[in-house]
Protein backbone atom coordinates (compact mmCIF):
# COMPACT_ATOMS: atom_id res chain seq x y z
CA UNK A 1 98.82 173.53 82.67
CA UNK A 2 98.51 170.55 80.37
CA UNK A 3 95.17 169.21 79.34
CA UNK A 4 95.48 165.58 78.91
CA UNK A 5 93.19 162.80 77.90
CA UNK A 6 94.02 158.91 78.01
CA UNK A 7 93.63 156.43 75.01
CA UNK A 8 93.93 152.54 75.18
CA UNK A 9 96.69 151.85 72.73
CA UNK A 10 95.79 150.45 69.15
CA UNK A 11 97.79 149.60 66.04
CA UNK A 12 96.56 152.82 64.99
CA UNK A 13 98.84 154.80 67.23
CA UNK A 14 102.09 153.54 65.72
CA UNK A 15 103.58 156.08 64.16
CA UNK A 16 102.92 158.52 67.71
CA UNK A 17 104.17 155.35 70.00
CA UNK A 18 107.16 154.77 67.98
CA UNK A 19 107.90 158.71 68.24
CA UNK A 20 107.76 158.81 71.87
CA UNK A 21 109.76 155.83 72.51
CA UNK A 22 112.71 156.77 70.20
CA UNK A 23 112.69 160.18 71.88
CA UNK A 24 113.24 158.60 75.17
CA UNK A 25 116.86 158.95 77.46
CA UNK A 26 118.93 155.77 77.39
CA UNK A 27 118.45 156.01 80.85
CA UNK A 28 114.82 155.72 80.72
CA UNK A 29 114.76 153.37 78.35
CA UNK A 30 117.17 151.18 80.65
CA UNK A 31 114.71 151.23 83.18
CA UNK A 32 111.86 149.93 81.65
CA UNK A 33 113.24 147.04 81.51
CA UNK A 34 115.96 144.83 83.00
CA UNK A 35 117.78 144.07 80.09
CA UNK A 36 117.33 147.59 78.51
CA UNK A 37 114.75 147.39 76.17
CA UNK A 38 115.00 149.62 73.03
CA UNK A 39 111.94 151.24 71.42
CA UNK A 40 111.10 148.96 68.70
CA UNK A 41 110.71 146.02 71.65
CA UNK A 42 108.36 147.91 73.11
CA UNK A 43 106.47 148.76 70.92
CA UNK A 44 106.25 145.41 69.40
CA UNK A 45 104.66 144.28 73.47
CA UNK A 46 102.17 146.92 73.19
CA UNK A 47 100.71 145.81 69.42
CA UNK A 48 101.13 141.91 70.49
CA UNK A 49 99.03 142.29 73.69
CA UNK A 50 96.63 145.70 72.82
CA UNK A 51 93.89 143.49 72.15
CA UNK A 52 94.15 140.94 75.40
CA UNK A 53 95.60 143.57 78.04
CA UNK A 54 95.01 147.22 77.92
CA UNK A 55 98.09 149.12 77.20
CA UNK A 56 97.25 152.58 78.12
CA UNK A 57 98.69 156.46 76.63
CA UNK A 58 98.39 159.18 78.04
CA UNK A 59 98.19 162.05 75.58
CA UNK A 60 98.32 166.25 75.25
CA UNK A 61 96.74 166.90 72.28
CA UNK A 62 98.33 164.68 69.58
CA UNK A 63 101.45 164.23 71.83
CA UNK A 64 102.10 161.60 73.76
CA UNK A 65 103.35 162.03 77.16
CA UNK A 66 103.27 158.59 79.01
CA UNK A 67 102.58 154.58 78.22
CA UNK A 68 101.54 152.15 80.43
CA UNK A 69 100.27 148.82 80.25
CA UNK A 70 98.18 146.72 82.48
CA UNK A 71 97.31 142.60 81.81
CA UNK A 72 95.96 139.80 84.23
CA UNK A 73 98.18 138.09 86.25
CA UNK A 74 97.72 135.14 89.07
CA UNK A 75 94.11 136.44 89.44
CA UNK A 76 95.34 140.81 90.11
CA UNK A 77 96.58 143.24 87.48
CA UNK A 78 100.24 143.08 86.26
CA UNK A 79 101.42 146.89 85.42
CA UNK A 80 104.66 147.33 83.41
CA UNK A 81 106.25 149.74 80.77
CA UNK A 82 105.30 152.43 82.40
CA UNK A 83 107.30 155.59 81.58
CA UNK A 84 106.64 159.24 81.27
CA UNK A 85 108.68 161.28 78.82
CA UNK A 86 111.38 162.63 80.46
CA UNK A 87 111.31 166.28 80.60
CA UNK A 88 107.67 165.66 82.10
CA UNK A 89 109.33 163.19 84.87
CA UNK A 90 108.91 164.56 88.76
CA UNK A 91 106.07 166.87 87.19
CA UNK A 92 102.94 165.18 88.06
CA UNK A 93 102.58 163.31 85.42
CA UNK A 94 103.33 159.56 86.70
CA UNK A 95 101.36 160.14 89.82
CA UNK A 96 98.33 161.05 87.47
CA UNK A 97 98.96 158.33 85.25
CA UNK A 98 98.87 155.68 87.91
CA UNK A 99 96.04 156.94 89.41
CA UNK A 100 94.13 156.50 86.51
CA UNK A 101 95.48 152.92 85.78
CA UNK A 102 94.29 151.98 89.64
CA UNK A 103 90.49 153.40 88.95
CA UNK A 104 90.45 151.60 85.26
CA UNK A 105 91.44 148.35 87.57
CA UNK A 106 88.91 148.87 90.35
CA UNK A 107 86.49 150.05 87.46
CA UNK A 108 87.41 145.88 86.04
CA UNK A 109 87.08 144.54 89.43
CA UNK A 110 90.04 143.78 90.43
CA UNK A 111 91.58 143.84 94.02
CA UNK A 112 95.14 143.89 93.69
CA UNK A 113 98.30 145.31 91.25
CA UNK A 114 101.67 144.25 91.05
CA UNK A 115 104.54 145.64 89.38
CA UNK A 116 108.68 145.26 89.48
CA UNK A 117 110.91 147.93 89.71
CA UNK A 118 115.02 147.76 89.08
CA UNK A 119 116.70 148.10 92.21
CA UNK A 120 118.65 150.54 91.27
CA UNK A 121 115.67 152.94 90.08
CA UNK A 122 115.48 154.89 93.60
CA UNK A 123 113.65 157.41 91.84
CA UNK A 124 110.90 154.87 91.08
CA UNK A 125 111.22 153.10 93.77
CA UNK A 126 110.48 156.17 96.08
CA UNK A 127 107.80 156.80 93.54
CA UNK A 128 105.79 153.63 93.65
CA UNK A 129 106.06 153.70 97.43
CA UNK A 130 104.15 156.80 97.63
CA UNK A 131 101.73 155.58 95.72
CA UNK A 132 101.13 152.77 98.13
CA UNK A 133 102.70 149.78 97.02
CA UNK A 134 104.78 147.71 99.32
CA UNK A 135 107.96 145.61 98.20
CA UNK A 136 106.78 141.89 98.51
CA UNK A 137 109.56 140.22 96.72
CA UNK A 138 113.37 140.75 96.22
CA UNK A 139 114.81 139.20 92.60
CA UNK A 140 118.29 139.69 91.34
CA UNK A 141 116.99 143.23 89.52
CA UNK A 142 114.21 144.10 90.92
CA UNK A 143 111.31 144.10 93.46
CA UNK A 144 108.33 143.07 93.06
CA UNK A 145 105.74 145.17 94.61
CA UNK A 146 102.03 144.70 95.61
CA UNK A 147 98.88 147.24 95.96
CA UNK A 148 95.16 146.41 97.42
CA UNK A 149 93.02 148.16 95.43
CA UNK A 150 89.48 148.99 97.39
């Protein structure tokens, strides 16, 4: 079993960030975004906004094995570019992750999280569902979806 430890992201982790994102599937990649984001675009979200939002990795040893990101939006928590690398996906992992990103937002005091998902990510979809949030919002790619924190 992995022993993992979480890090907020800094411009220090470059060199590990940019490793894990070019290692990622097209397919993964593709869902991160709607408009298929490649791994120098992400990266360059996650060193604009590390100082104002908390973009979040979750690491084994030196490796890392998921990003996330959480900023303020309309008064709740926004969470996007989440991914885990893919031979950890359907492993644990995610669910993990998440859970961790919910207790840093309660820990902040915040009462709700939103996030979109593609519509045709069933996989994630499925996943977010189990971990409680509800599909609020239909858009051309994706739904929006909605947690209460407590």
């Amino acid at each position: 079993m992995f022993k993992f430890h979480f890090e907020k992201f800094t411009p220090f982790h470059k060199r590990r960030v940019m490793e894990f994102l070019e290692k990622l599937s097209l397919h993964s990649r593709n869902m991160l975004s709607i408009s298929g984001v490649d791994p120098k675009t992400i990266y360059h979200s996650f060193r604009e906004d590390w100082f104002y939002n908390a973009p979040v990795c979750l690491y084994h040893e030196k490796e890392i094995m998921a990003i996330g990101k959480l900023s303020e939006w309309e008064n709740a928590l926004y969470l996007s570019c989440l991914i885990v690398r893919d031979d950890l996906q359907g492993k644990g992992f995610g669910s993990k992750f998440v859970k961790y990103l919910l207790a840093l937002s309660i820990l902040n005091g915040h009462h709700k999280i939103y996030l979109e998902v593609r519509k045709d990510n069933p996989i994630g979809i499925s996943f977010f569902k189990r971990m409680g949030f509800i599909p609020i919002k239909t858009y051309e790619l994706t739904h929006l979806m909605e947690k209460t924190l407590t």
